[in-house]
N, C-alpha and C. Protein backbone atom coordinates (compact mmCIF):
# COMPACT_ATOMS: atom_id res chain seq x y z
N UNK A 1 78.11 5.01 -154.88
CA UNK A 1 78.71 6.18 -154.22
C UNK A 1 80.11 6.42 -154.76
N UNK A 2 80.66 7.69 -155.15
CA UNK A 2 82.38 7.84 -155.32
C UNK A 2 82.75 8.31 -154.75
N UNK A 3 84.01 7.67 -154.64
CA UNK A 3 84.92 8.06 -154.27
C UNK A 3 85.24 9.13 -153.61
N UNK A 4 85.74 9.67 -152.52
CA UNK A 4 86.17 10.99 -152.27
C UNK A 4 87.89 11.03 -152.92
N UNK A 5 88.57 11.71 -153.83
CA UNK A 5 89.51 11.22 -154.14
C UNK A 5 90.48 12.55 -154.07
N UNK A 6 90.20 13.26 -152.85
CA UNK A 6 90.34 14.80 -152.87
C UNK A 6 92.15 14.79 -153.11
N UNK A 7 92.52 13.78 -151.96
CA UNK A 7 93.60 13.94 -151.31
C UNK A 7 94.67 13.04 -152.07
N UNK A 8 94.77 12.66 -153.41
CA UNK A 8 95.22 11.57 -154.13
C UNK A 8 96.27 12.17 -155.31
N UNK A 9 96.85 11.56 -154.97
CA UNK A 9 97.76 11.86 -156.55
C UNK A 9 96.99 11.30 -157.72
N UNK A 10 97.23 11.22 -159.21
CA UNK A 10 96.85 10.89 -159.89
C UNK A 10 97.06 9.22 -160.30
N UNK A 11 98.25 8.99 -159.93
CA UNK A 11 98.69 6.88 -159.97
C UNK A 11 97.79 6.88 -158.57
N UNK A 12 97.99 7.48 -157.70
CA UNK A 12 97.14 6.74 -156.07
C UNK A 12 96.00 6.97 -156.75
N UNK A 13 94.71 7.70 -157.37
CA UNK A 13 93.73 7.68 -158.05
C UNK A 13 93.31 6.83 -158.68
N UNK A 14 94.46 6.25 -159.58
CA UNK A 14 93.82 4.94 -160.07
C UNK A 14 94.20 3.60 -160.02
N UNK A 15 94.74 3.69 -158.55
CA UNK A 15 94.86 2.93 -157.72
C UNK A 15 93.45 1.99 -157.12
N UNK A 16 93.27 3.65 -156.50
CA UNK A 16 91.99 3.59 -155.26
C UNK A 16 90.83 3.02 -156.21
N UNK A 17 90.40 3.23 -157.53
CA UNK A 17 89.55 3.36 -158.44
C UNK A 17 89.68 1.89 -159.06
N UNK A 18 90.84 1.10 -159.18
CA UNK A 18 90.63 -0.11 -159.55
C UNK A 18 91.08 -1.28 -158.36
N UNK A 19 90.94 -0.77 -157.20
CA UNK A 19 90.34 -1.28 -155.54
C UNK A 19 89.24 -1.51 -155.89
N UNK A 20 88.50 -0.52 -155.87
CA UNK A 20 86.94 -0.28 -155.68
C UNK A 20 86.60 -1.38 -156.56
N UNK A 21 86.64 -1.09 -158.28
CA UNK A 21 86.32 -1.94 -158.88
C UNK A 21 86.15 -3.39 -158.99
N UNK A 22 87.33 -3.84 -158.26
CA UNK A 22 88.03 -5.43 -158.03
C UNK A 22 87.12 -5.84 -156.80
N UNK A 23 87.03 -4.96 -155.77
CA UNK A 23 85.71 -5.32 -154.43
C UNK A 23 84.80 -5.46 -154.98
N UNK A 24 83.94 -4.25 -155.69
CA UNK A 24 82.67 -4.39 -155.85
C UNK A 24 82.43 -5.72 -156.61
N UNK A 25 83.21 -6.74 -157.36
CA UNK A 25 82.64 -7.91 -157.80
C UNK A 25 82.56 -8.89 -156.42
N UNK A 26 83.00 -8.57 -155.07
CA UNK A 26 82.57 -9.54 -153.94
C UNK A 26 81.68 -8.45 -153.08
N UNK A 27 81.50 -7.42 -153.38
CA UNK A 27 80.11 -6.37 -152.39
C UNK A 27 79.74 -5.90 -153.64
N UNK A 28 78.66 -6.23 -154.49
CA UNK A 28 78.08 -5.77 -155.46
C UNK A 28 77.12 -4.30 -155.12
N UNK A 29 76.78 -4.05 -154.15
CA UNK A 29 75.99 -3.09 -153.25
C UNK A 29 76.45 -2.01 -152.83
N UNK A 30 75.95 -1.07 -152.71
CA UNK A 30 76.33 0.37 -152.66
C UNK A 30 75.46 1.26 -151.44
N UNK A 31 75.18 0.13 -150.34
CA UNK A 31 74.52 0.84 -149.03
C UNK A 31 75.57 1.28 -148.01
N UNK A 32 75.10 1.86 -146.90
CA UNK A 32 76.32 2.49 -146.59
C UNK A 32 77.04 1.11 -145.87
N UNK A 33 76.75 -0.15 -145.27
CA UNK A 33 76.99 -0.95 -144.71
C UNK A 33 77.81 -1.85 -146.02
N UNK A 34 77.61 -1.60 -146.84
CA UNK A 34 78.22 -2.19 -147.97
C UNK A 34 79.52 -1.19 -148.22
N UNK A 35 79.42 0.03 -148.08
CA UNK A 35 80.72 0.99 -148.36
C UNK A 35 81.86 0.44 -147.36
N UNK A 36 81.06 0.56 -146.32
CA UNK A 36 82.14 0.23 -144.60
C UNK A 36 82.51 -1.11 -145.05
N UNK A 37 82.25 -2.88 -145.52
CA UNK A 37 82.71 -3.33 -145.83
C UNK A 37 84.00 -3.32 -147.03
N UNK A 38 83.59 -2.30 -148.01
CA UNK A 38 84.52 -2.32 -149.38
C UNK A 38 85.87 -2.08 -148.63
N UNK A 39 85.53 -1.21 -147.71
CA UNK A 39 86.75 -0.32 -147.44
C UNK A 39 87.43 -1.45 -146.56
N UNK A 40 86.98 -1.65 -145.67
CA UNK A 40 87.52 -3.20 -144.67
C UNK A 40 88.59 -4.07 -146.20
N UNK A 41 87.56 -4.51 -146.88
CA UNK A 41 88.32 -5.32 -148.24
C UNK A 41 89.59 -5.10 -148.47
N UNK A 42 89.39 -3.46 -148.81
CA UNK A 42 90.47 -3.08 -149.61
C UNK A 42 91.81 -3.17 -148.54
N UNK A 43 91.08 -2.35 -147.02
CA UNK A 43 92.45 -1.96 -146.14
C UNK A 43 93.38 -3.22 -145.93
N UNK A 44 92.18 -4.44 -146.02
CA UNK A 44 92.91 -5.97 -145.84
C UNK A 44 93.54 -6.35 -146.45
N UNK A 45 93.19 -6.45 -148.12
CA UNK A 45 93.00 -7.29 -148.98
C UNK A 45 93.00 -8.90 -148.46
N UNK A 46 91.64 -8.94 -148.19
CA UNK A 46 91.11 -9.80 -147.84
C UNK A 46 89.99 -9.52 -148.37
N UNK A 47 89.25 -10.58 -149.04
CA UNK A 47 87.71 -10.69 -149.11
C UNK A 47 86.88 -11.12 -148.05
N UNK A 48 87.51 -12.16 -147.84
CA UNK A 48 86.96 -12.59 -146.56
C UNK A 48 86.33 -12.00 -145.26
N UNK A 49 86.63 -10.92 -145.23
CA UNK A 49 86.19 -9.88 -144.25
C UNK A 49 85.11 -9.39 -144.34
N UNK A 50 84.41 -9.66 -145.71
CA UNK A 50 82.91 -9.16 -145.53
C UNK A 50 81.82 -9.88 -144.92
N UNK A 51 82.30 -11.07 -144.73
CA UNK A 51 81.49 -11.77 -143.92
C UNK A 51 81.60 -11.54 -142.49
N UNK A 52 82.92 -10.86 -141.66
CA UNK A 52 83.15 -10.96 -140.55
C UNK A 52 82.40 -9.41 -139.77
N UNK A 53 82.35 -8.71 -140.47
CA UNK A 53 81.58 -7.62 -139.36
C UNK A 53 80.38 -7.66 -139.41
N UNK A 54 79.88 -7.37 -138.25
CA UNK A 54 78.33 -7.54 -137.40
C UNK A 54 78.22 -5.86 -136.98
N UNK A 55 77.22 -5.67 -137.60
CA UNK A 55 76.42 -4.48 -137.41
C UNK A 55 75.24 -4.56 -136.38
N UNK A 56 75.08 -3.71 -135.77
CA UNK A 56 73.97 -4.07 -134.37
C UNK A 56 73.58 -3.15 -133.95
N UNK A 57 71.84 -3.18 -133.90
CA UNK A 57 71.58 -1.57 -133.46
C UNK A 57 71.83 -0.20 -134.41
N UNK A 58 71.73 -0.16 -135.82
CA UNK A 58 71.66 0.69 -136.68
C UNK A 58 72.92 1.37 -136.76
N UNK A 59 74.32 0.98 -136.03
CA UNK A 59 75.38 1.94 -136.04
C UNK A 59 76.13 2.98 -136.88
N UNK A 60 75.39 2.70 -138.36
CA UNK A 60 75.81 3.60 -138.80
C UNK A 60 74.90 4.84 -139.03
N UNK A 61 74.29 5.04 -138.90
CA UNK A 61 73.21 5.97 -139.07
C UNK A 61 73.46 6.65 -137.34
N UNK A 62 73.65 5.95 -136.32
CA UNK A 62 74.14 7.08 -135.21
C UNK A 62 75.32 7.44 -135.01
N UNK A 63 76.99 6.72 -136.21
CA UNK A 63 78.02 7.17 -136.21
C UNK A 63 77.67 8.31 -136.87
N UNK A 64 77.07 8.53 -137.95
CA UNK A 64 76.51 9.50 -139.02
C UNK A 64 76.74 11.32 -138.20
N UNK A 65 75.57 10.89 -137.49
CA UNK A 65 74.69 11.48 -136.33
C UNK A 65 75.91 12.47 -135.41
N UNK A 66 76.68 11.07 -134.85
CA UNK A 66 78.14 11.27 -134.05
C UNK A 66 78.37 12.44 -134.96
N UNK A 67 79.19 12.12 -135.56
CA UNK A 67 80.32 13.05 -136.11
C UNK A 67 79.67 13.81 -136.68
N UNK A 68 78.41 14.20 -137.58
CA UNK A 68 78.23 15.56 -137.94
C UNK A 68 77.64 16.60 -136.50
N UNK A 69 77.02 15.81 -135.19
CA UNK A 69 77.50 16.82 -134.23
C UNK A 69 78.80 17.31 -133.67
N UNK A 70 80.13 16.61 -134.33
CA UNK A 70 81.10 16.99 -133.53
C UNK A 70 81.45 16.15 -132.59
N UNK A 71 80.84 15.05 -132.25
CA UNK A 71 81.29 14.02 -130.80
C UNK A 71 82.28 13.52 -131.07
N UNK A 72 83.54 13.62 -129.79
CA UNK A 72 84.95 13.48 -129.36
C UNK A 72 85.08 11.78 -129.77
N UNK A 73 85.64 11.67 -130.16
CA UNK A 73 86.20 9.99 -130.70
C UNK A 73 87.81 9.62 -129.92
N UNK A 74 87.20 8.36 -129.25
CA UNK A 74 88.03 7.78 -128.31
C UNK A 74 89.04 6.47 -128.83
N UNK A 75 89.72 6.51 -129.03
CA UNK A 75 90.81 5.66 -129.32
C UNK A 75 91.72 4.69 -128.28
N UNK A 76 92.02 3.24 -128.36
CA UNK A 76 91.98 2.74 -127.60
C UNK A 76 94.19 2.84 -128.13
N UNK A 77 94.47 2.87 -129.06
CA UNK A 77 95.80 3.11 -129.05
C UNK A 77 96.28 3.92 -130.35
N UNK A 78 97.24 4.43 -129.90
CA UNK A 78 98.25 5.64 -130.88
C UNK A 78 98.19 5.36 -132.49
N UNK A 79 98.08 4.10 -132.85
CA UNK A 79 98.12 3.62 -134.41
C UNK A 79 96.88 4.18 -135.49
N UNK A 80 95.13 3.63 -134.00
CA UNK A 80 93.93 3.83 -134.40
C UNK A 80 93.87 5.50 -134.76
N UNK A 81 94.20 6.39 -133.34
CA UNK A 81 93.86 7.30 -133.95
C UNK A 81 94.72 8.82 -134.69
N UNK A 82 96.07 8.09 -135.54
CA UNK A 82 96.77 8.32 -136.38
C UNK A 82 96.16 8.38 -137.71
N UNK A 83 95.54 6.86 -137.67
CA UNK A 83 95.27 6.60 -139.02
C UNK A 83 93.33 7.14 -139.13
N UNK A 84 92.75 7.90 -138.53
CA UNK A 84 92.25 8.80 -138.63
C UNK A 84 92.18 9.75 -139.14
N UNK A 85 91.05 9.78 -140.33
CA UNK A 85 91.06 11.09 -140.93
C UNK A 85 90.30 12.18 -140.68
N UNK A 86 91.79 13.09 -140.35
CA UNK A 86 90.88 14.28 -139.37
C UNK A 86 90.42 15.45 -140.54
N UNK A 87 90.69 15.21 -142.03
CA UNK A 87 90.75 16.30 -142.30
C UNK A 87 89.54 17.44 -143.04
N UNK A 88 88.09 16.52 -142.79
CA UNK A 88 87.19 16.84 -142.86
C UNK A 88 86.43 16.47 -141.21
N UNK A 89 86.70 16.53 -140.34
CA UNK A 89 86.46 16.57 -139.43
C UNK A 89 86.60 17.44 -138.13
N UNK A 90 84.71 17.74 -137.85
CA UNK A 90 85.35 18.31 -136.08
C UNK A 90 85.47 17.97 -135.17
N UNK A 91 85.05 16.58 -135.24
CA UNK A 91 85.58 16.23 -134.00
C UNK A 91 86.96 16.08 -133.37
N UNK A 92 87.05 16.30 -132.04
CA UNK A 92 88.23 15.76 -131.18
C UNK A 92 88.73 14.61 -131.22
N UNK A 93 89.95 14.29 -131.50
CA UNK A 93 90.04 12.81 -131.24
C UNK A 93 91.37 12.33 -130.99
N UNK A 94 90.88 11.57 -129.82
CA UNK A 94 91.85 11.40 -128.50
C UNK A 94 92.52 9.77 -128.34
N UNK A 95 93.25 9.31 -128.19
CA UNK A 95 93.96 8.25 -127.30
C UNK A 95 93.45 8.18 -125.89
N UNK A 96 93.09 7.28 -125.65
CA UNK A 96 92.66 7.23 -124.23
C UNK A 96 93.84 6.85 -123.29
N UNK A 97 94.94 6.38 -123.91
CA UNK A 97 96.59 6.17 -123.06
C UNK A 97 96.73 7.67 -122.72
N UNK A 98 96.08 8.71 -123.12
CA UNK A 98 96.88 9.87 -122.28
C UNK A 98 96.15 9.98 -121.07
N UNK A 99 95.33 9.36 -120.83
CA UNK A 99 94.68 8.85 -119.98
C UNK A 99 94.50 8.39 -118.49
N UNK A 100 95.59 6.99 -118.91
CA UNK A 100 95.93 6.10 -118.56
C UNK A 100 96.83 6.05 -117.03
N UNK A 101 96.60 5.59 -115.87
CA UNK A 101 97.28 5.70 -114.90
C UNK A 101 98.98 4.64 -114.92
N UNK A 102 99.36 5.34 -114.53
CA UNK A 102 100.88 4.49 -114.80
C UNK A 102 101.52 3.68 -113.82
N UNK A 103 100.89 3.16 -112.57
CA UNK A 103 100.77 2.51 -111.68
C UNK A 103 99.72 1.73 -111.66
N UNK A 104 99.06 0.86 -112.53
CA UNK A 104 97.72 -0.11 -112.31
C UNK A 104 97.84 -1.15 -112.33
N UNK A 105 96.83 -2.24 -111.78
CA UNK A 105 97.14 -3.65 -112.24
C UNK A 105 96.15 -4.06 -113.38
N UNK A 106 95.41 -2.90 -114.00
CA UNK A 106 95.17 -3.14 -115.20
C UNK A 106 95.72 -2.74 -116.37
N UNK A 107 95.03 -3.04 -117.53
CA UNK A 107 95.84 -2.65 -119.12
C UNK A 107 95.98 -1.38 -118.92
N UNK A 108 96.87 -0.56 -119.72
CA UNK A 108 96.78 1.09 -119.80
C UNK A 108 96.01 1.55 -120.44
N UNK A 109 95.28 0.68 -121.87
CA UNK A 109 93.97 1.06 -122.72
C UNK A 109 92.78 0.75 -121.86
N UNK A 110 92.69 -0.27 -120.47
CA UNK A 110 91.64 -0.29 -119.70
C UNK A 110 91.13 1.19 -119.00
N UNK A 111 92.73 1.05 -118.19
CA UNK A 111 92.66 2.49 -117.31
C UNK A 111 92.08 3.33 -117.90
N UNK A 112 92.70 4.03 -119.22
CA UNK A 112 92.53 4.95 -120.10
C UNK A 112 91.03 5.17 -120.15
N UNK A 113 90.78 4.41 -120.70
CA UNK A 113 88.86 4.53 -121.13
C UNK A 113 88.34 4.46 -119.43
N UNK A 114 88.28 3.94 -118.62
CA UNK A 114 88.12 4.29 -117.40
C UNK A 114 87.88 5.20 -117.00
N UNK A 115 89.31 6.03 -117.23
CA UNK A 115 89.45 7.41 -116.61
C UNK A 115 88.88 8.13 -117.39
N UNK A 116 88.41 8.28 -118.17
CA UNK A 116 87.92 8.76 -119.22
C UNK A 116 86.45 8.96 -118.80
N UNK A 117 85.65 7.93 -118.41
CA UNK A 117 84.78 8.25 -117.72
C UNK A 117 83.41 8.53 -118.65
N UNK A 118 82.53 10.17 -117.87
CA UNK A 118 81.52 10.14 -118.32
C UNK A 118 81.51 10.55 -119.93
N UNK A 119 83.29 10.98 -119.75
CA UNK A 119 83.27 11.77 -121.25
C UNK A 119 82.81 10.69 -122.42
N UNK A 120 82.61 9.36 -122.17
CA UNK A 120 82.44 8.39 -123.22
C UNK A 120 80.92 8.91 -123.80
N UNK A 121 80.25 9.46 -122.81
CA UNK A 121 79.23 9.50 -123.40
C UNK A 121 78.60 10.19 -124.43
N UNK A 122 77.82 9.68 -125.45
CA UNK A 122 78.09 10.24 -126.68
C UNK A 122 78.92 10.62 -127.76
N UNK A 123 79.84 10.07 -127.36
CA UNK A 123 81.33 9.76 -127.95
C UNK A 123 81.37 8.66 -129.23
N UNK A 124 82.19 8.45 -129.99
CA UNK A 124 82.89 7.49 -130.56
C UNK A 124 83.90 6.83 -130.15
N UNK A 125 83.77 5.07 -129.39
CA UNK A 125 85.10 4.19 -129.07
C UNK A 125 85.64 3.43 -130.35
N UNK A 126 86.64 3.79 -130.66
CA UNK A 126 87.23 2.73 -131.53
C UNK A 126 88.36 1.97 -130.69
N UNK A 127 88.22 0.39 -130.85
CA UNK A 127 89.10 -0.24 -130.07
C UNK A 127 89.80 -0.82 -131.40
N UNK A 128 90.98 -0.90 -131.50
CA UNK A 128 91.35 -1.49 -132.77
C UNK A 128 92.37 -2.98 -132.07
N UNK A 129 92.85 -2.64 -131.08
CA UNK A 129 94.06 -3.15 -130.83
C UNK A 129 93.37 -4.37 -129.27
N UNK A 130 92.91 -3.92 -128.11
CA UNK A 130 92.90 -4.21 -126.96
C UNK A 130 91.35 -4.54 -127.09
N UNK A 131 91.87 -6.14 -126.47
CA UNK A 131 90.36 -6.66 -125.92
C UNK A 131 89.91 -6.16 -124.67
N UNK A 132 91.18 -5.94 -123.56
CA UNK A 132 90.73 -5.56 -122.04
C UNK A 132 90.06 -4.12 -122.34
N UNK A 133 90.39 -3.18 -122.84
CA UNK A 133 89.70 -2.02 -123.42
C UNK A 133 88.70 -2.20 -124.20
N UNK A 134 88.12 -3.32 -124.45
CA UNK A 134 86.75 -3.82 -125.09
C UNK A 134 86.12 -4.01 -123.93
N UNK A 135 86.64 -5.01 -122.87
CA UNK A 135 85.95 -5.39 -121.84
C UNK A 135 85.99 -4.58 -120.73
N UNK A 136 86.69 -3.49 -120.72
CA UNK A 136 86.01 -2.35 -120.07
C UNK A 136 84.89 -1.44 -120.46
N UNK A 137 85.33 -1.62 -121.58
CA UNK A 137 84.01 -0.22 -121.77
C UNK A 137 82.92 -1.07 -121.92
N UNK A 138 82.78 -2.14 -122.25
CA UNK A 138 81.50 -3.16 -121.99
C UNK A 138 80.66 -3.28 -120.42
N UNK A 139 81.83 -2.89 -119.30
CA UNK A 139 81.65 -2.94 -117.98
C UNK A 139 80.94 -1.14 -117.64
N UNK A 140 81.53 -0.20 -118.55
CA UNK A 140 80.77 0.96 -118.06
C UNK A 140 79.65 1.48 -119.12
N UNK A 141 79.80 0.80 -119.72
CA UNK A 141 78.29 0.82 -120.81
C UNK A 141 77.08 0.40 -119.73
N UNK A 142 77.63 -1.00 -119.28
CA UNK A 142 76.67 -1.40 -117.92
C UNK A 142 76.50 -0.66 -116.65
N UNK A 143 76.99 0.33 -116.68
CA UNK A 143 77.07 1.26 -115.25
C UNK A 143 76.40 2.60 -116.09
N UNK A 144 75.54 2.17 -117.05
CA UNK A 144 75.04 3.28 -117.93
C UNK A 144 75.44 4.63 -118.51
N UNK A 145 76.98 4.02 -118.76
CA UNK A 145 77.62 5.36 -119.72
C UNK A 145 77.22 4.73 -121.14
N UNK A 146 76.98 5.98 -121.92
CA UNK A 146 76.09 5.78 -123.09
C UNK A 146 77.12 6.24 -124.17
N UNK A 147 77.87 5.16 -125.18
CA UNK A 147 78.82 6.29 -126.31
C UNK A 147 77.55 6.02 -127.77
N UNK A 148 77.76 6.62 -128.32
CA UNK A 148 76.99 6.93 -129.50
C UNK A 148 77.21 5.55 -130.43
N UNK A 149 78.26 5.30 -130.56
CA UNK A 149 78.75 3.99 -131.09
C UNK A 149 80.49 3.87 -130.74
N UNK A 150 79.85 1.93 -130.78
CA UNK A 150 81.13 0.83 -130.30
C UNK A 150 81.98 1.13 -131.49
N UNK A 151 82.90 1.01 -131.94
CA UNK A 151 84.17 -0.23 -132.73
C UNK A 151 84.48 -0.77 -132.46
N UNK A 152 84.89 -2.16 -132.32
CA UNK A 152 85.65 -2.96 -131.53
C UNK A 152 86.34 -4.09 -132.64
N UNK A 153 87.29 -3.81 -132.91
CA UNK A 153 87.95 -5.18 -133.64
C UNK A 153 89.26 -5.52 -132.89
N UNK A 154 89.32 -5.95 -131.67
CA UNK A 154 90.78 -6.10 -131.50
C UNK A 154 90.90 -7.52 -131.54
N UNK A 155 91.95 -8.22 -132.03
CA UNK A 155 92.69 -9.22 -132.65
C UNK A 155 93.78 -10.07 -131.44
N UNK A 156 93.29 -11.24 -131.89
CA UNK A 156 93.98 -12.51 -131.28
C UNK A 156 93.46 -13.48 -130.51
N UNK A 157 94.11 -14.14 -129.72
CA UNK A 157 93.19 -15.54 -129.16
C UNK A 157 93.20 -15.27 -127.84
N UNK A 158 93.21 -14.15 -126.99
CA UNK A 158 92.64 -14.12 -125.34
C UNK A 158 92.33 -13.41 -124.88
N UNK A 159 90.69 -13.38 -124.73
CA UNK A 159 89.60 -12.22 -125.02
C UNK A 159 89.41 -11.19 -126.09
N UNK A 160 89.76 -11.36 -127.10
CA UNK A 160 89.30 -10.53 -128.71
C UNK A 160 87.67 -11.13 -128.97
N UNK A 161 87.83 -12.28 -129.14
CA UNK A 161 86.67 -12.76 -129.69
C UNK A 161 85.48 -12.74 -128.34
N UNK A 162 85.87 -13.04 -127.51
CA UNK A 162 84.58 -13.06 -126.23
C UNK A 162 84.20 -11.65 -125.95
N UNK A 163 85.44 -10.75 -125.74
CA UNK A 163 85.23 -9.17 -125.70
C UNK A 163 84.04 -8.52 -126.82
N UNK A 164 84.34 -9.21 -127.96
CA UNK A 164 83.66 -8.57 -129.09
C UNK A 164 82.14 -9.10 -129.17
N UNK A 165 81.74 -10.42 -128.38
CA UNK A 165 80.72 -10.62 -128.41
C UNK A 165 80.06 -10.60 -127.24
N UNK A 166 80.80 -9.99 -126.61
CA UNK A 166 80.26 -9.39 -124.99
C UNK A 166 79.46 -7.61 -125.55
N UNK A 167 80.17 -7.04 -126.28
CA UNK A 167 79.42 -5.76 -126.89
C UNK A 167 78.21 -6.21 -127.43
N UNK A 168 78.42 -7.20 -128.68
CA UNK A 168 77.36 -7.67 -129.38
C UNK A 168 76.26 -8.00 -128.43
N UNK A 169 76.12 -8.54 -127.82
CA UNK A 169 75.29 -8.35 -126.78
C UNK A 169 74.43 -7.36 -125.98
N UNK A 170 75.22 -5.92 -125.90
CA UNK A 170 74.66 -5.10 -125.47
C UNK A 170 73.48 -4.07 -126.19
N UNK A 171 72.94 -3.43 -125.73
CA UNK A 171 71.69 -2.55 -126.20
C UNK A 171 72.52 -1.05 -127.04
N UNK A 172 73.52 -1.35 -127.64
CA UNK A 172 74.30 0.03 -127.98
C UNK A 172 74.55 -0.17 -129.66
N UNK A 173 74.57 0.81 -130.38
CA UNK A 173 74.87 0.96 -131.94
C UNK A 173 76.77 0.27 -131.55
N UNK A 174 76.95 -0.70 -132.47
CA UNK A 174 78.44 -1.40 -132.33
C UNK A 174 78.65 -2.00 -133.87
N UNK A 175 80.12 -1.68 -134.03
CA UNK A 175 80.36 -2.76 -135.62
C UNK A 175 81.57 -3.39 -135.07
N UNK A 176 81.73 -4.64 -135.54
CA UNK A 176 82.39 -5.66 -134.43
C UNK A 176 82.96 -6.55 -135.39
N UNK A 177 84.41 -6.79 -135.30
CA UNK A 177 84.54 -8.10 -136.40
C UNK A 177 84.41 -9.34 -135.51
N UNK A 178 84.27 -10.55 -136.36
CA UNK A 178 83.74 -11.71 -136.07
C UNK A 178 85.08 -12.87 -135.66
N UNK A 179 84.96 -13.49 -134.30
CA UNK A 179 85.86 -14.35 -133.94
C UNK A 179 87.54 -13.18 -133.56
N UNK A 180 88.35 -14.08 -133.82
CA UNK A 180 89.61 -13.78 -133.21
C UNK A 180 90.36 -12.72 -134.14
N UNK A 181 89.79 -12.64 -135.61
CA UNK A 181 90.27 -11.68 -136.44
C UNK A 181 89.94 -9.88 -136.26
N UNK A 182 90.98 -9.46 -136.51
CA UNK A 182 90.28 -7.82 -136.64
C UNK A 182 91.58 -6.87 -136.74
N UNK A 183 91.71 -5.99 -135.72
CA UNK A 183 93.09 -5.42 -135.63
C UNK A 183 92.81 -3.68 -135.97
N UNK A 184 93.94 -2.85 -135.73
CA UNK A 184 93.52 -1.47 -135.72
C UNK A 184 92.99 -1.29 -137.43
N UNK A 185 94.02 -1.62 -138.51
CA UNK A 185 94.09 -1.39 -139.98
C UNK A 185 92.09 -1.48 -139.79
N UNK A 186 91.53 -2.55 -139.41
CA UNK A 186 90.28 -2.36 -139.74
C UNK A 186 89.07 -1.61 -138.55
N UNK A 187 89.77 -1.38 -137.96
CA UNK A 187 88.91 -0.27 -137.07
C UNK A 187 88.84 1.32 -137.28
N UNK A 188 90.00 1.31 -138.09
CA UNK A 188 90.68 2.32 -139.13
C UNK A 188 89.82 2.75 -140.39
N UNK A 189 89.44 1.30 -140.89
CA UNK A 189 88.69 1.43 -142.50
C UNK A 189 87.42 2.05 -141.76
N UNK A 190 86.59 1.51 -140.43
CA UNK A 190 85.34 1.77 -140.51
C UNK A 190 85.24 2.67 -140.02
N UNK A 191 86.04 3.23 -139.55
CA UNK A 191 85.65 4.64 -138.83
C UNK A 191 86.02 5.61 -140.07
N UNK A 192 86.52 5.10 -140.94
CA UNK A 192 87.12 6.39 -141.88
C UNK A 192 86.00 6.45 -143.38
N UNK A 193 85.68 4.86 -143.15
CA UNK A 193 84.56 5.11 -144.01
C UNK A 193 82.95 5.85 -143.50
N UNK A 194 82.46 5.85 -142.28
CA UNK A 194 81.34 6.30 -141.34
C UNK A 194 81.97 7.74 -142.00
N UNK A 195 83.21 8.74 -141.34
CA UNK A 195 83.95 9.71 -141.90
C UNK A 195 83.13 10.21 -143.54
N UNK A 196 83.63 9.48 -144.57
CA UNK A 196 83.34 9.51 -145.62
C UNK A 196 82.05 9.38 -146.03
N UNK A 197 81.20 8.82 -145.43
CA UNK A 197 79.74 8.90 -145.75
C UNK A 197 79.25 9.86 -144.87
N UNK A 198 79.29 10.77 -144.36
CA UNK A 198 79.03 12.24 -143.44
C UNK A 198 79.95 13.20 -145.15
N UNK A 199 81.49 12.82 -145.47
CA UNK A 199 81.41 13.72 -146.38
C UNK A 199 80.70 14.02 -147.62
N UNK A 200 80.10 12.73 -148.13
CA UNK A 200 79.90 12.81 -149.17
C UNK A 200 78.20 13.24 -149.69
N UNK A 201 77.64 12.74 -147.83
CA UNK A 201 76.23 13.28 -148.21
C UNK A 201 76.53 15.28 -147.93
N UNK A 202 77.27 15.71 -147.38
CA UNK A 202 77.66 17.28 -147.47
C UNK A 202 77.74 17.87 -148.99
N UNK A 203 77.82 16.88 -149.76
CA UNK A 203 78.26 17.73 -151.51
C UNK A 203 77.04 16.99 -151.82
């Protein structure tokens, strides 16, 4: 698959182009589950990361789905959906902190998606940052709100990793990094790569 390289200067061009190159000798493969890893690689530079996301329930083929209908994409903080690329995109896409009640005794990314409600459904969650915002929307997935697909990579040692395999668990399309690692930068790559494979089957 190439590159989309719309938006690039000519040094960022062959930049991006000898990324690609330097990955593809640790993802030799060119499926779309193989793209969503390169890009993880590169945003890291880490190799190591291709071992860590778990795909479950076909998720990319109903992120696909997502976004060429237009479904609103939910963001669990200000960084995730910054680094969103809106610019082949219709969907909406929101922070769930605007959300957020400012008197709670929960997280404000909990509240947020909370309040947020039935709108999850059919939606896109990207959690990049917050496990309690993992482990909420894990709690109204179970109260049968339905989003089109999980993200969930949020990062560190108290509830990241149990949060993330509390989704894994569930009956829903989810891409999930593995253990205590993750963070927005890569909730970022996969949603922008899902993004990029909607653009590229369009040309």
């Amino acid at each position: 698959m190439k590159v989309d390289m719309g938006d690039y200067t000519e040094e960022a061009r062959k930049i991006v182009e000898k990324s690609y190159s330097i990955v593809n000798k640790f993802i030799p493969g060119n499926s779309p589950e193989d793209m969503i890893l390169k890009r993880v690689v590169i945003a890291t530079g880490d190799p190591e990361f291709r071992n860590l996301i778990a795909f479950k329930n076909d998720p990319v083929s109903a992120g696909m789905k997502a976004i060429k209908k237009g479904s609103p994409i939910f963001t669990d903080v200000e960084m995730v959906r910054a680094g969103i690329n809106k610019r082949k995109l219709e969907s909406r896409v929101e922070c769930v902190l605007e959300y957020a009640d400012k008197n709670t005794e929960l997280t404000r990314t909990a509240s947020g998606f909370f309040n947020v409600g039935e709108s999850l459904g059919d939606s896109i969650a990207v959690i990049g940052n917050a496990p309690s915002a993992a482990l909420a929307l894990c709690e109204m997935i179970q109260n049968d709100i339905r989003p089109a697909l999980v993200i969930a990579t949020p990062v560190g040692f108290v509830n990241a990793e149990e949060s993330k395999e509390r989704i894994r668990t569930l009956e829903i399309p989810s891409i999930t990094s593995i253990g205590t690692r993750g963070g927005s930068t890569v909730a970022v790559a996969i949603i922008n790569a899902i993004i990029q494979l909607v653009n590229h089957e369009n040309h």
